[in-house]
Structure formats: C-alpha cells, structure tokens
N, C-alpha and C. Protein backbone atom coordinates (compact mmCIF):
# COMPACT_ATOMS: atom_id res chain seq x y z
N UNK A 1 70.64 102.32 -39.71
CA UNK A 1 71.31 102.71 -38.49
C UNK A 1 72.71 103.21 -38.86
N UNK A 2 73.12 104.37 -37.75
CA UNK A 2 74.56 104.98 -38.55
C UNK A 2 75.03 103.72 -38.03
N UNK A 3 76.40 103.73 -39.14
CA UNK A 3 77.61 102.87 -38.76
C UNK A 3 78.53 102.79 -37.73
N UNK A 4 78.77 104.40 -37.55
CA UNK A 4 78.69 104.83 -36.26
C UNK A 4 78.06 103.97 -34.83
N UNK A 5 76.85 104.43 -34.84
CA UNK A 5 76.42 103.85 -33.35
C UNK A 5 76.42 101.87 -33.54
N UNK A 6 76.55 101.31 -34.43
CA UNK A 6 76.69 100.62 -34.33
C UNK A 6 78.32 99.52 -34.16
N UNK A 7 79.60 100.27 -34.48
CA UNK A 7 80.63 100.31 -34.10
C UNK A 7 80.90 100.73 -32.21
N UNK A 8 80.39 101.81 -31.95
CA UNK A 8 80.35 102.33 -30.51
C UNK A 8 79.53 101.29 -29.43
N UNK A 9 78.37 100.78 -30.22
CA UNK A 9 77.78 99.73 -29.66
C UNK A 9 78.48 98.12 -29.67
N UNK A 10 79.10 98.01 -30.18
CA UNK A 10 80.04 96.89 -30.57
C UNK A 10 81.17 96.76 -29.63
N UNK A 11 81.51 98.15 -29.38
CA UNK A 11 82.64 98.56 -28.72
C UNK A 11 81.84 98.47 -27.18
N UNK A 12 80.85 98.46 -26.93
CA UNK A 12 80.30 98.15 -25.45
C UNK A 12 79.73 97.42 -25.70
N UNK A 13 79.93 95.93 -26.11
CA UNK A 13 79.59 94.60 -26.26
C UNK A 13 78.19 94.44 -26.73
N UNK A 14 77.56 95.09 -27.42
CA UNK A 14 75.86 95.24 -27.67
C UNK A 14 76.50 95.14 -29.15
N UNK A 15 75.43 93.83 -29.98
CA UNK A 15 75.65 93.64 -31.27
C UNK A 15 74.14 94.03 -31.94
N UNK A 16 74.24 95.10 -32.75
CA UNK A 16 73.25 95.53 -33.27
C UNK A 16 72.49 95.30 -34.85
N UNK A 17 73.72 94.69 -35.07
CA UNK A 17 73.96 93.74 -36.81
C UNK A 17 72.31 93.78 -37.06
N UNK A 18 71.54 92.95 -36.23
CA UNK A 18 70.41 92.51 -36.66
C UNK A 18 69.09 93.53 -36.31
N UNK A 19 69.53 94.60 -35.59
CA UNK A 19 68.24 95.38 -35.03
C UNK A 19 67.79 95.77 -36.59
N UNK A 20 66.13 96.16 -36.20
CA UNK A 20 65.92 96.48 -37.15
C UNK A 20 64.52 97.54 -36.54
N UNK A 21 64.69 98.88 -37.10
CA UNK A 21 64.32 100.00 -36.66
C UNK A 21 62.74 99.85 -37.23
N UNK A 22 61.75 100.72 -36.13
CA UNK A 22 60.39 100.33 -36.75
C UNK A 22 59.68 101.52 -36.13
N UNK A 23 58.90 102.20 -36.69
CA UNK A 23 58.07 103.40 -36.24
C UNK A 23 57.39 102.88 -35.25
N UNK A 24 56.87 104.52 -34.55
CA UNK A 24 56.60 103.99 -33.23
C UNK A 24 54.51 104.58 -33.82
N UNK A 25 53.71 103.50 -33.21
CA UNK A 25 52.43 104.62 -33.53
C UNK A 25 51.49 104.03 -32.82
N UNK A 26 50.37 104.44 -32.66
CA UNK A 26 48.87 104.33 -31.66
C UNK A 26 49.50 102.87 -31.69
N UNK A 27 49.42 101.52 -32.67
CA UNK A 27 49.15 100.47 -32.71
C UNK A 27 50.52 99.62 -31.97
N UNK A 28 51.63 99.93 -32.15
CA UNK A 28 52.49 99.32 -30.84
C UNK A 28 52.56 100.20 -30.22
N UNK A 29 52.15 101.38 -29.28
CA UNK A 29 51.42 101.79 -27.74
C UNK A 29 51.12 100.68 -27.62
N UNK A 30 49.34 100.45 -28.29
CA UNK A 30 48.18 99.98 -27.30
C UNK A 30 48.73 98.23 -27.40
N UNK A 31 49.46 97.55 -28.46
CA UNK A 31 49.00 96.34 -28.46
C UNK A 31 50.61 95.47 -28.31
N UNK A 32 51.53 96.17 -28.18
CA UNK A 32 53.18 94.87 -27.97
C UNK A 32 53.24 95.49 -26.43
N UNK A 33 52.60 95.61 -25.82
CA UNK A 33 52.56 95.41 -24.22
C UNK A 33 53.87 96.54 -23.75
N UNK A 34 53.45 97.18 -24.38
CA UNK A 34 54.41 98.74 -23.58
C UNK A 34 54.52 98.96 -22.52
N UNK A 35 54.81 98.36 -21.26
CA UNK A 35 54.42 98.60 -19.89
C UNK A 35 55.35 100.15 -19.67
N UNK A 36 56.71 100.39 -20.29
CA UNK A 36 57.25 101.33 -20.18
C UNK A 36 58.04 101.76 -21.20
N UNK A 37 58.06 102.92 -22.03
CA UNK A 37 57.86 103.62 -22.98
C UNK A 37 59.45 104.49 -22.90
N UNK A 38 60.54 104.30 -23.05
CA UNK A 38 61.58 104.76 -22.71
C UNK A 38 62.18 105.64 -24.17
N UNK A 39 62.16 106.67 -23.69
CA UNK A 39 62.90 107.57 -25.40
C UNK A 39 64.03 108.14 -24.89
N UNK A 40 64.99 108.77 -26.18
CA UNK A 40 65.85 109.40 -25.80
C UNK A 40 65.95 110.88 -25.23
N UNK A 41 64.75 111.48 -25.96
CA UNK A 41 64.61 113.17 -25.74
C UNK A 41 63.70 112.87 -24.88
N UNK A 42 63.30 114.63 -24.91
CA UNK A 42 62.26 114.88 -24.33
C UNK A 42 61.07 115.82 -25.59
N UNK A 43 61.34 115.31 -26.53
CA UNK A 43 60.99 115.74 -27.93
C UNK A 43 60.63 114.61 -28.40
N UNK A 44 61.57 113.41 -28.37
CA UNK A 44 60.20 111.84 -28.97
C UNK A 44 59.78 112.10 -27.28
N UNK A 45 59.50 111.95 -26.20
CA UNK A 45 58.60 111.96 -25.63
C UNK A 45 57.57 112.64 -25.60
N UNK A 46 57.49 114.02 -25.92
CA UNK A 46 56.29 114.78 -26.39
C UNK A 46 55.03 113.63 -27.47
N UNK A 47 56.06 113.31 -28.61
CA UNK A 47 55.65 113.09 -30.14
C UNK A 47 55.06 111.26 -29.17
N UNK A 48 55.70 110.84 -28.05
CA UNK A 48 54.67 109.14 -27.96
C UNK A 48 53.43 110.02 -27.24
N UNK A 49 54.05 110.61 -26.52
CA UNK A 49 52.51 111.20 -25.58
C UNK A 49 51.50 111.84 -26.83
N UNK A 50 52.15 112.39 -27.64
CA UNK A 50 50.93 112.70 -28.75
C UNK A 50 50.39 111.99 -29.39
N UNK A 51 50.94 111.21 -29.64
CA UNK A 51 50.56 110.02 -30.35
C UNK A 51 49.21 109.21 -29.07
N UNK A 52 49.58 109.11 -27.67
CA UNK A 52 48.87 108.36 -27.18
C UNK A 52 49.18 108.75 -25.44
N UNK A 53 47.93 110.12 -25.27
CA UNK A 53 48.16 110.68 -24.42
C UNK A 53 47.89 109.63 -22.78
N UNK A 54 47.14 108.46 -23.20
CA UNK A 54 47.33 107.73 -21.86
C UNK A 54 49.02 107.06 -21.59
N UNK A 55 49.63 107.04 -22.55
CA UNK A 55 51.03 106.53 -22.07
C UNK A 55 52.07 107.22 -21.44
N UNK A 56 51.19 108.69 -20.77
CA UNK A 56 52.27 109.59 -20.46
C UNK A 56 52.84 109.07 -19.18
N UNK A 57 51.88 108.28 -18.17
CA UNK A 57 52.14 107.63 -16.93
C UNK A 57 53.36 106.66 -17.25
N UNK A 58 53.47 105.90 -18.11
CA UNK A 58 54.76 105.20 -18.67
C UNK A 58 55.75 105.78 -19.81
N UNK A 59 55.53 106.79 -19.81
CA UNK A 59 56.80 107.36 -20.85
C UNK A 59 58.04 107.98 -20.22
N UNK A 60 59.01 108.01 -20.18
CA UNK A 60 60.00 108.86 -19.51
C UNK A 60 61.12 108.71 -20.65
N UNK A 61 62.02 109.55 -20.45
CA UNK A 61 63.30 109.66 -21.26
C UNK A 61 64.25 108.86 -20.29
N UNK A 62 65.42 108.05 -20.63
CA UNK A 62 65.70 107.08 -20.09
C UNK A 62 66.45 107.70 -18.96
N UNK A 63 67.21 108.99 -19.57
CA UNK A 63 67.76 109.91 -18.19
C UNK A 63 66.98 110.25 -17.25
N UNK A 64 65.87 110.47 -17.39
CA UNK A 64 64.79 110.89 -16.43
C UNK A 64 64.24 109.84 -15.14
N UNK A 65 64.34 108.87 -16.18
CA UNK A 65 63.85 107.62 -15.15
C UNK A 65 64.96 106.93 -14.29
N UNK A 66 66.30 107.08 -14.90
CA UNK A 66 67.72 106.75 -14.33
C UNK A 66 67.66 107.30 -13.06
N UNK A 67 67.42 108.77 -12.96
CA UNK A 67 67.88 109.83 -12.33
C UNK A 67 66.68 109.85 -10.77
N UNK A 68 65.11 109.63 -11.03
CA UNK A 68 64.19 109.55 -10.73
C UNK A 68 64.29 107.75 -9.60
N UNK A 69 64.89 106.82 -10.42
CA UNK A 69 65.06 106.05 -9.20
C UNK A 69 66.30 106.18 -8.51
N UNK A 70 67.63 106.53 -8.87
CA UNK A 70 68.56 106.58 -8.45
C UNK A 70 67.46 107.39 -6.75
N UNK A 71 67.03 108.73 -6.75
CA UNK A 71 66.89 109.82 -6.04
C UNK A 71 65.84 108.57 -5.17
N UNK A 72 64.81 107.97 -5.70
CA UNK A 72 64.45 107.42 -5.03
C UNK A 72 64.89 105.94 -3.72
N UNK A 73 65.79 105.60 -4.77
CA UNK A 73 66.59 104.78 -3.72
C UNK A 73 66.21 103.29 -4.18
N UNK A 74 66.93 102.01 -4.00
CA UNK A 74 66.12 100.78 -4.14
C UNK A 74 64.67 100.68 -4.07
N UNK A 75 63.95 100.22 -5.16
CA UNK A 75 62.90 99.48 -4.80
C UNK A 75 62.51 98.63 -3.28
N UNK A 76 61.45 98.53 -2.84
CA UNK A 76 61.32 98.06 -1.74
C UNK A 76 61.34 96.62 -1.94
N UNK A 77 61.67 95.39 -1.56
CA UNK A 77 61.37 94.22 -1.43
C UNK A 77 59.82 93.96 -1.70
N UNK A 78 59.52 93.38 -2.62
CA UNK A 78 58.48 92.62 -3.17
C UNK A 78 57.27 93.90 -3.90
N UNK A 79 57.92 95.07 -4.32
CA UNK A 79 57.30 95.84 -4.72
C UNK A 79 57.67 95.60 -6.66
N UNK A 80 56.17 95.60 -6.96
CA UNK A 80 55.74 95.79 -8.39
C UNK A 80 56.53 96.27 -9.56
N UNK A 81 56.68 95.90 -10.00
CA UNK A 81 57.35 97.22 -11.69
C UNK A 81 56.47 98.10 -11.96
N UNK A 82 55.09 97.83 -12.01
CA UNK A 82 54.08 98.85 -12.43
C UNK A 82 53.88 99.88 -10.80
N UNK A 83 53.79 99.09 -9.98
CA UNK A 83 53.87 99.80 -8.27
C UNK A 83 54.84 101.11 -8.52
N UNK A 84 56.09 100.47 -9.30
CA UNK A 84 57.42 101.31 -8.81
C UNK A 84 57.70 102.12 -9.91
N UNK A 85 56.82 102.04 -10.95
CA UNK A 85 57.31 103.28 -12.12
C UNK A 85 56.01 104.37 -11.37
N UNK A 86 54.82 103.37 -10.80
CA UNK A 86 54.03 104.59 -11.08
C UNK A 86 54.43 105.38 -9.74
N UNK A 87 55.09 105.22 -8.57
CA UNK A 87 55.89 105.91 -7.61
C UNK A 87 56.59 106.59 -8.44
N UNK A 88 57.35 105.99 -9.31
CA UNK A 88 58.49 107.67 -9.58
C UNK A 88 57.42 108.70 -10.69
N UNK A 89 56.56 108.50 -11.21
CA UNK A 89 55.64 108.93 -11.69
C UNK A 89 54.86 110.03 -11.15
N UNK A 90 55.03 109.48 -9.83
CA UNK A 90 54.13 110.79 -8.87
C UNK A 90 54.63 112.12 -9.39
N UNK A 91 53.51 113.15 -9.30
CA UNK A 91 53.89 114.13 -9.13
C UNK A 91 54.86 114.83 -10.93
N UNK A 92 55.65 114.32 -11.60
CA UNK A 92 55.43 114.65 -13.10
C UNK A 92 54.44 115.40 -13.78
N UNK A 93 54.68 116.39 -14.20
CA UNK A 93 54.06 117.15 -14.88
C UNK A 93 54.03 117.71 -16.37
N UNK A 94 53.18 117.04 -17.54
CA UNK A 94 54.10 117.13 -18.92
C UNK A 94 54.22 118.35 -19.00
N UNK A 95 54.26 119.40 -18.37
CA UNK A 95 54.56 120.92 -18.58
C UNK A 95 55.62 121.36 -18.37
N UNK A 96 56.58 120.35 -17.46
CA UNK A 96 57.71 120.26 -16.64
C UNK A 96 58.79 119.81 -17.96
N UNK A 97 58.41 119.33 -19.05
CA UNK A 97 59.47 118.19 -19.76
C UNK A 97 58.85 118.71 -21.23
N UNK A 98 58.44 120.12 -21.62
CA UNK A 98 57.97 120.55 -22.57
C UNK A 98 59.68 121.04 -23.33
N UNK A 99 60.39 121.64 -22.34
CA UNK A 99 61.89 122.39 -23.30
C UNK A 99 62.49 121.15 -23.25
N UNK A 100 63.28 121.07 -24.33
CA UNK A 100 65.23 120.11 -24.27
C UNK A 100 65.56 120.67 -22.96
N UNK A 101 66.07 119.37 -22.67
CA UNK A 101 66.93 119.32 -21.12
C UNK A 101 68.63 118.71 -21.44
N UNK A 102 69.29 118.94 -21.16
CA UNK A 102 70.17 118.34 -20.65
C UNK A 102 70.36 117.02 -19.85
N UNK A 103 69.73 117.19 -18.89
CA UNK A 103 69.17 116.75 -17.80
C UNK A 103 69.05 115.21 -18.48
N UNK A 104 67.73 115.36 -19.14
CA UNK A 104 67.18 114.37 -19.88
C UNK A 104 67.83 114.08 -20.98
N UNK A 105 67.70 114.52 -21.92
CA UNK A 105 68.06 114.46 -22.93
C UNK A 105 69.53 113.49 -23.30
N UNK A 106 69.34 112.94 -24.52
CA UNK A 106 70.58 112.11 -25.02
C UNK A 106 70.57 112.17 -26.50
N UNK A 107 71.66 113.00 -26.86
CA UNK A 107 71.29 113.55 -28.23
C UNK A 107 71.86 112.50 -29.27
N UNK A 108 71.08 112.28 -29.97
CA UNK A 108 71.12 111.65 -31.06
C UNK A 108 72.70 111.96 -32.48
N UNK A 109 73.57 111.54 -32.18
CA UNK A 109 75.02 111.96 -33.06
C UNK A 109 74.43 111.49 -34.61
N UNK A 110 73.85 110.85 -35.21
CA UNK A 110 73.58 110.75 -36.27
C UNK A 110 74.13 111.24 -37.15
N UNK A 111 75.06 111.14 -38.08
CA UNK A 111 75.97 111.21 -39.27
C UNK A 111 77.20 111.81 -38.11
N UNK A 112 77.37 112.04 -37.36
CA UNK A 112 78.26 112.80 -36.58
C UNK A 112 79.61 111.78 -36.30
N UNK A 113 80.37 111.97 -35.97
CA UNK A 113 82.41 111.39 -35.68
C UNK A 113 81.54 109.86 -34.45
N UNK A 114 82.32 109.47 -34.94
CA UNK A 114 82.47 108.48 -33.73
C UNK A 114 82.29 108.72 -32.49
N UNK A 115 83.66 109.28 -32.13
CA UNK A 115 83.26 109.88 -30.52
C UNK A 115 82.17 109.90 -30.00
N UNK A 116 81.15 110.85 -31.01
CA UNK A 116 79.72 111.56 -30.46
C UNK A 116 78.79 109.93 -30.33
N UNK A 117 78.66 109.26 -31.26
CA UNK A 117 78.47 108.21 -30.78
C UNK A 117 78.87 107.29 -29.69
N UNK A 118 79.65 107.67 -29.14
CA UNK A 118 80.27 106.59 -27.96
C UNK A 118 80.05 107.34 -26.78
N UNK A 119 79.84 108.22 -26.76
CA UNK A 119 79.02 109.18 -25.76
C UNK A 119 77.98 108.60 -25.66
N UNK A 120 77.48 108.80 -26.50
CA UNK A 120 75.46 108.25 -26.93
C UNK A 120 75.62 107.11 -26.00
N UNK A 121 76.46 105.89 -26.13
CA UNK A 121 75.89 104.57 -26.02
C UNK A 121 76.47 104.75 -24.36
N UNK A 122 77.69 105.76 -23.86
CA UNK A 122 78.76 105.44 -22.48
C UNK A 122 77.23 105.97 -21.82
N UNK A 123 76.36 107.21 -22.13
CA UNK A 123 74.87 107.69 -21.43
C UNK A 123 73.97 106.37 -21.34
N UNK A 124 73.61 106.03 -22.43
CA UNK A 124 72.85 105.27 -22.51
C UNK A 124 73.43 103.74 -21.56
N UNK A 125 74.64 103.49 -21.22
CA UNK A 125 74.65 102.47 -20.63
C UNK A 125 74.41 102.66 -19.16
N UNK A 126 75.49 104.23 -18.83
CA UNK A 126 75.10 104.68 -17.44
C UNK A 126 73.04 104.01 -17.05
N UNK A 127 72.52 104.81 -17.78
CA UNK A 127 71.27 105.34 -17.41
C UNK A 127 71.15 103.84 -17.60
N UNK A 128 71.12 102.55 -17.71
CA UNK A 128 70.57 101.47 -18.06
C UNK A 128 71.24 100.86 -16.73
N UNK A 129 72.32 100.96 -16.41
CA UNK A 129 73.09 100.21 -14.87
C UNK A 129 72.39 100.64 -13.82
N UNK A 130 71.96 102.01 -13.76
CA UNK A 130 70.99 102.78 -12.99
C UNK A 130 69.99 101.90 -12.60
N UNK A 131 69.50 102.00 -13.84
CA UNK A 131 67.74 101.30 -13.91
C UNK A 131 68.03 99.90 -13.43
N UNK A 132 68.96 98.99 -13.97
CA UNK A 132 69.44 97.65 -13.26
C UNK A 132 69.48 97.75 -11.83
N UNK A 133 70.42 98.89 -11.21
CA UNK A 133 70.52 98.24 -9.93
C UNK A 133 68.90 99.07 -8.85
N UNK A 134 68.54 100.10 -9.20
CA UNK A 134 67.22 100.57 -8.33
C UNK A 134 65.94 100.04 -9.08
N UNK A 135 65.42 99.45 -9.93
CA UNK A 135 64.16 98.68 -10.42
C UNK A 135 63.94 97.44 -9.61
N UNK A 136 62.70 96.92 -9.54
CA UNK A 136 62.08 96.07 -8.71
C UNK A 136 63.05 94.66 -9.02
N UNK A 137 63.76 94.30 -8.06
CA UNK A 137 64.38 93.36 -8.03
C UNK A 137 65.86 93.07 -8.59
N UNK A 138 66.57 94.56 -8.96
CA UNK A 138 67.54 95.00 -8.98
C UNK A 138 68.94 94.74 -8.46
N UNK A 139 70.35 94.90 -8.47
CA UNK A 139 71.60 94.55 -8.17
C UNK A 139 71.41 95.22 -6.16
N UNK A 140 70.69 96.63 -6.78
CA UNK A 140 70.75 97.32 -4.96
C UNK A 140 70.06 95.93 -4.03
N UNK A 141 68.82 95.71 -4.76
CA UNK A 141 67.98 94.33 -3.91
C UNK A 141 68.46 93.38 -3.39
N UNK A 142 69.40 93.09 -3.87
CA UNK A 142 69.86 91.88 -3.69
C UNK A 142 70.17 90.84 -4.59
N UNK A 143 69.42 91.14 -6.04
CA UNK A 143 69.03 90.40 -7.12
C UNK A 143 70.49 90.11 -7.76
C-alpha cells in the first residue's frame, strides 16, 4: 500500500498499518458473502462483473451508490439492505457505466504527492457518510 494513502488515511482517523491487500476472483464473489461489491472505478467494476457476471446486481462504484441513495432519499423504516440496494439497482444498465466517469469514478493517486491521496480518502469518506446516513437503518432513520 502507498505510504501515501496510508498517512492521508491516518490523517482521517482510519489506521491501515494492518490491512492487508488480496485479489479479488470467482472464489471471494461466490463464497465471503459479498452481499455488496463496492469498487473505486468504473473499470474494477467492469473487471468484478467479468469476473462474475451475476454480481452485477451488487456491484456499484462507491460514488455511484453514494449518489443513487442520496437521490433516492432515506431508506424506508424496516426496509431490507438487500430490498434497498436492489431498489437503487432498478433500472442500471452495464452499458450505462462502460466509459470512466467522473461522476463515479475515484482515481486511484498511487505513487502520486500526498495531496492526491487525501482527496482519494476526503471522496471516499464523503461517499461512505452518504451511504451511513440513507442505507437501511441509517443516521437519516433515525439510527
């Protein structure tokens, strides 16, 4: 892991000392209980859906899914996680999420300045407070 994202991550209280990075393939899809499949692009999302074209119903780029419940609004009271991904799910089309987006996308700074890393993690936290407060049982809920 760069030193980088792990300083930037440090710096937004996430200690990464111990992560330890592991390919993604058919065999954790089908069997460490993937209920939802979260990447940074829309380029590893192509490469899980290729890998394992039934997980396209649970794959999203984390901006996508941020953005997708934000629009949708709180979860309803006593509604599902699987209920409520496969609602924002409706209607997705992998033809729709074939180019780099912006949108989606959270580019990877890898050997790159600091800064670019602290971007990475200020996105990545946005899109994660998101998902906290509109997911089933969420900060909007009441939770």
């Amino acid at each position: 892991m760069d030193p980088n994202t792990v300083a930037a991550a440090a710096r937004a209280g996430i200690d990464l000392s111990t992560h330890s990075p592991r390919r993604l393939d058919a065999t954790v899809l089908a069997t460490d209980g993937a209920d939802l499949v979260l990447a940074a692009t829309r380029t590893v999302l192509r490469e899980v859906t290729a890998i394992d074209p039934r997980a396209w119903p649970r794959t999203f780029t984390i901006k996508e899914l941020a953005r997708l419940a934000a629009e949708a609004g709180p979860a309803p009271n006593g509604e599902s996680f699987d209920a409520w991904l496969g609602r924002l799910a409706e209607g997705r089309q992998t033809a729709d999420r074939v180019a780099p987006s912006p949108d989606d996308d959270i580019e990877d700074p890898y050997g790159g300045p600091r800064r670019d890393h602290e971007k990475m993690v200020d996105e990545l936290s946005h899109a994660v407070a998101t998902l906290v407060r509109y997911a089933p049982g969420g900060a909007a809920n009441g939770a």
